[in-house]
Protein backbone atom coordinates (compact mmCIF):
# COMPACT_ATOMS: atom_id res chain seq x y z
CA UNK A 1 -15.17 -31.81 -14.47
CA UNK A 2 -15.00 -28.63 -15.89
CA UNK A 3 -12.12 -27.27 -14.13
CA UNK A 4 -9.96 -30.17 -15.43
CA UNK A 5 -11.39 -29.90 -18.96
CA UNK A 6 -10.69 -25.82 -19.09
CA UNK A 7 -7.04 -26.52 -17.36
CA UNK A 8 -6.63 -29.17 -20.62
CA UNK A 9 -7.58 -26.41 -23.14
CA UNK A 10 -5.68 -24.09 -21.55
CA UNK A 11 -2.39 -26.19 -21.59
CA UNK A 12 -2.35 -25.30 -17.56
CA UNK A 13 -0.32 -28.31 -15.83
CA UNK A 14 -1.12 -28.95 -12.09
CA UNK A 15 1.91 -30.24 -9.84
CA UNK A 16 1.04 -31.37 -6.62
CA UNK A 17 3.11 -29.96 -3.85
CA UNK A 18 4.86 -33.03 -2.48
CA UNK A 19 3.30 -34.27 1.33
CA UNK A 20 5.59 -33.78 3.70
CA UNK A 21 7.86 -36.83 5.44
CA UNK A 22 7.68 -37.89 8.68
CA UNK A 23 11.42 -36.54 8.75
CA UNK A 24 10.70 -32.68 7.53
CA UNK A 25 7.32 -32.87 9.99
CA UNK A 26 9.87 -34.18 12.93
CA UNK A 27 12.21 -30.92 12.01
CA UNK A 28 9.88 -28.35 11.64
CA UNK A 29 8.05 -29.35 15.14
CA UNK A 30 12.07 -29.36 16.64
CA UNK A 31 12.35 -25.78 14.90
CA UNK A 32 8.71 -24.57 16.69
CA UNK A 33 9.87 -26.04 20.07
CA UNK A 34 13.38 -24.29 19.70
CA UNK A 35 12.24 -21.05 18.97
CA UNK A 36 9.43 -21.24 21.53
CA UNK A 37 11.95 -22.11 24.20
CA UNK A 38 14.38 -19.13 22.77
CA UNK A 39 11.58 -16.60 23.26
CA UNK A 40 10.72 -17.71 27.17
CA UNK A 41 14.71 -18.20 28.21
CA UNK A 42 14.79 -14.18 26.52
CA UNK A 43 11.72 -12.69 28.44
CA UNK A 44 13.03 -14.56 31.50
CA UNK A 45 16.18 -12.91 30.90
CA UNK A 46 14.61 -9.75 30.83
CA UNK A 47 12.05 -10.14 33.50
CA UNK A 48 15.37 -11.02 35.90
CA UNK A 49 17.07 -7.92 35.57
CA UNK A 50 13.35 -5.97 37.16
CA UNK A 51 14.20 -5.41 40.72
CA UNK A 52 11.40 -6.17 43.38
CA UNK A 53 13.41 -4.28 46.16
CA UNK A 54 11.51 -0.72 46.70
CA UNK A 55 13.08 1.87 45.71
CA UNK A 56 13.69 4.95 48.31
CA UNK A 57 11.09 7.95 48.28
CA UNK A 58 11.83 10.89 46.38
CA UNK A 59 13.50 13.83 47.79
CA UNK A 60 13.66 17.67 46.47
CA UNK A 61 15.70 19.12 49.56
CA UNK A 62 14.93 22.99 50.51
CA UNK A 63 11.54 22.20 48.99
CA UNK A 64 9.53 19.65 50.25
CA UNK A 65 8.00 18.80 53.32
CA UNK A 66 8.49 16.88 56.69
CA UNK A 67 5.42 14.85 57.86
CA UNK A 68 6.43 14.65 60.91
CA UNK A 69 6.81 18.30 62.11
CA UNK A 70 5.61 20.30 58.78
CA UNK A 71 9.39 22.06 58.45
CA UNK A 72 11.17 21.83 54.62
CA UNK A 73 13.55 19.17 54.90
CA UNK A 74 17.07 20.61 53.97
CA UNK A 75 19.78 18.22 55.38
CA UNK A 76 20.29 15.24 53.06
CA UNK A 77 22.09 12.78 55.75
CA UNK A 78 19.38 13.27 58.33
CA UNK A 79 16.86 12.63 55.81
CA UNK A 80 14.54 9.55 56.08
CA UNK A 81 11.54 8.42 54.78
CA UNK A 82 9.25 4.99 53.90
CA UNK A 83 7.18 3.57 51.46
CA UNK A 84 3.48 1.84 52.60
CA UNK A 85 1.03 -0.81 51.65
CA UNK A 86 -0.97 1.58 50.03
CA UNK A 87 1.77 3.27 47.67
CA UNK A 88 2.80 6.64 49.61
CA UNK A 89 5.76 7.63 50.43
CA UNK A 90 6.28 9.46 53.58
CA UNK A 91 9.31 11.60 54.43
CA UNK A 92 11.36 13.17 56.78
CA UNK A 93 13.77 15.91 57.92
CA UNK A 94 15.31 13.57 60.80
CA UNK A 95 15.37 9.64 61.55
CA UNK A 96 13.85 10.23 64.83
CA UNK A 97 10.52 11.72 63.40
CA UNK A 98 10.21 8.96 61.16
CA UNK A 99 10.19 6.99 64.35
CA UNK A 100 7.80 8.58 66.10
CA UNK A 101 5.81 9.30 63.24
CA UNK A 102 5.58 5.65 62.27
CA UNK A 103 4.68 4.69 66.31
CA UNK A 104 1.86 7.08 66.02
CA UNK A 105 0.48 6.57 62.53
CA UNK A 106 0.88 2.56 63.09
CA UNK A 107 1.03 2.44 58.87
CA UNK A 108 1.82 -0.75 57.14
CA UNK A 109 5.23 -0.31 55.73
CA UNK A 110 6.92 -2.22 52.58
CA UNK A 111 10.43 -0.46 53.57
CA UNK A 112 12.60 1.90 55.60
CA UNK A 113 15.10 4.59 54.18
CA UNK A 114 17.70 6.63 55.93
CA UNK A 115 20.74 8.10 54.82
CA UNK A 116 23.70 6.89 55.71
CA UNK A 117 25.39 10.28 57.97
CA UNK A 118 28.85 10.13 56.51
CA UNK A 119 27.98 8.93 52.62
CA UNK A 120 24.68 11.39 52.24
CA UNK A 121 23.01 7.59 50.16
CA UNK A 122 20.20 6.11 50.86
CA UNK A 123 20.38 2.74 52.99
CA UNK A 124 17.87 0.13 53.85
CA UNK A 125 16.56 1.22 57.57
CA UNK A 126 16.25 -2.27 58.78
CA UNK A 127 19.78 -3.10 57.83
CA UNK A 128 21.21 -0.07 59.13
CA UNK A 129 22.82 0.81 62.94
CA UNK A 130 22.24 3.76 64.58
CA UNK A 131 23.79 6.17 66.95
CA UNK A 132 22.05 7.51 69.49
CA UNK A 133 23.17 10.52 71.42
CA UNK A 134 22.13 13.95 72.92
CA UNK A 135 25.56 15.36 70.89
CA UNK A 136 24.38 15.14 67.96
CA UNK A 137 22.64 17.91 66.21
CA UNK A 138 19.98 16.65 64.26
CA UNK A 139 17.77 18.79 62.40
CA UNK A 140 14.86 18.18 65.19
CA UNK A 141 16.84 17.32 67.77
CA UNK A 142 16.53 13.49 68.22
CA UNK A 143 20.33 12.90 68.06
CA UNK A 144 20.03 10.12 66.20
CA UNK A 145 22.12 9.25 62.75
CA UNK A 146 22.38 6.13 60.77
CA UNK A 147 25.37 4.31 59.20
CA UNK A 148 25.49 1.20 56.90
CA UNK A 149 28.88 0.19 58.50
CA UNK A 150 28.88 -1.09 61.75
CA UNK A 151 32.75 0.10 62.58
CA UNK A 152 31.80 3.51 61.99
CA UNK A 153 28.77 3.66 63.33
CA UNK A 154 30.49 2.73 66.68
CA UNK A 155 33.40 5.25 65.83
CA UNK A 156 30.70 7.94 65.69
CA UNK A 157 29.40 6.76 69.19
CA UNK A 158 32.69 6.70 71.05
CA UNK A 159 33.18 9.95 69.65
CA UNK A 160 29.76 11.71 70.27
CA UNK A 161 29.50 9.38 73.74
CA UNK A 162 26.44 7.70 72.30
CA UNK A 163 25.43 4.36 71.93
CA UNK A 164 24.90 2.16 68.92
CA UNK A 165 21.41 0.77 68.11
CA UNK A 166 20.05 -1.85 65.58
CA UNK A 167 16.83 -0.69 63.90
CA UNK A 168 14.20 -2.80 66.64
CA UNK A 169 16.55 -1.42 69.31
CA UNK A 170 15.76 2.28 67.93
CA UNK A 171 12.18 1.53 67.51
CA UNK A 172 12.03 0.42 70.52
CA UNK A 173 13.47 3.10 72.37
CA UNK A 174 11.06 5.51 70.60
CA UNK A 175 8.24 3.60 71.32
CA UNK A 176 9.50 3.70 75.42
CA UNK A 177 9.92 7.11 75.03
CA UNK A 178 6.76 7.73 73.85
CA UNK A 179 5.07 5.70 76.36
CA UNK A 180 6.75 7.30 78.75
CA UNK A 181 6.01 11.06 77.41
CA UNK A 182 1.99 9.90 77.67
CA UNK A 183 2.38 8.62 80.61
CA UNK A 184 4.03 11.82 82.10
CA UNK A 185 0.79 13.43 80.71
CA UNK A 186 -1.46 11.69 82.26
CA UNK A 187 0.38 12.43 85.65
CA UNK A 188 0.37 16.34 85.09
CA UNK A 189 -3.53 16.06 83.92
């Protein structure tokens, strides 16, 4: 009672703010809902344009190292690497080390790199073809290149009397040849 007797002395008038409609509450939940549905179609717009494919290791030619046989890796279209499980990138100065490297490590891999011989860029391994031949002089002799086009890839092989390989067919082949390399060891031993 006081507060109303001191706002009559002091000539202070009270309006009451008017209660909102059922129309305005209708229009400010459709303005909520709107701007709600702005903000997730925005960070799904953004989110989109993140890539989950892996991107290729990281290369500093005539400095870093080969894991395979410990020699700085120089040439930028023999160059290979792959990315693990576990985060680390492993590298290489020629496809075919990768190859045997990977047989004998037996890492978990997210992804294969190689360059592609003609273009110097780096190409998915799995979706690349290979040529395979002793005339080709790779930096560890391996004599095997890699091409993202099929048609060149078997241009290179006619020339270089190779053969072309899909990426199991190369893995493969290491994998014989490594089988057969112990098992000429175990013969001499």
């Amino acid at each position: 009672m006081r507060a109303i007797r001191f706002l009559k002395q002091h000539r202070v008038t009270c309006y009451a703010l008017p209660q909102p409609t059922h129309a305005t509450r209708n229009t400010y939940y459709m303005l909520g809902t709107m701007l709600l549905l702005l903000i997730l179609s925005l960070t799904a717009a953004c989110n989109s344009n993140v890539s989950t494919e892996p991107a290729p290791p990281t290369i500093h030619y005539g400095e870093d190292i080969c894991e395979f046989c410990n020699m700085i890796i120089s040439e930028e279209r023999f160059a290979a690497g792959y990315l693990t499980k576990d985060g680390e990138e492993r590298i290489f100065d020629d496809i075919g080390g990768m190859f045997h490297y990977h047989l004998e490590e037996q890492e978990e891999v997210i992804a294969f790199f190689v360059h592609d011989y003609e273009e110097s860029n780096w190409i998915r391994a799995e979706k690349a073809y290979y040529v395979l031949s002793e005339e080709l002089p790779t930096p560890m002799l391996f004599g095997i290149i890699a091409s993202a086009d099929l048609e060149k890839a078997e241009f290179i092989a006619s020339k270089s009397h190779g053969e072309v390989l899909t990426f199991d067919e190369a893995l493969a082949h290491y994998q014989e040849l490594m089988t057969s390399m112990k098992d000429g060891q175990a013969n001499h031993q």
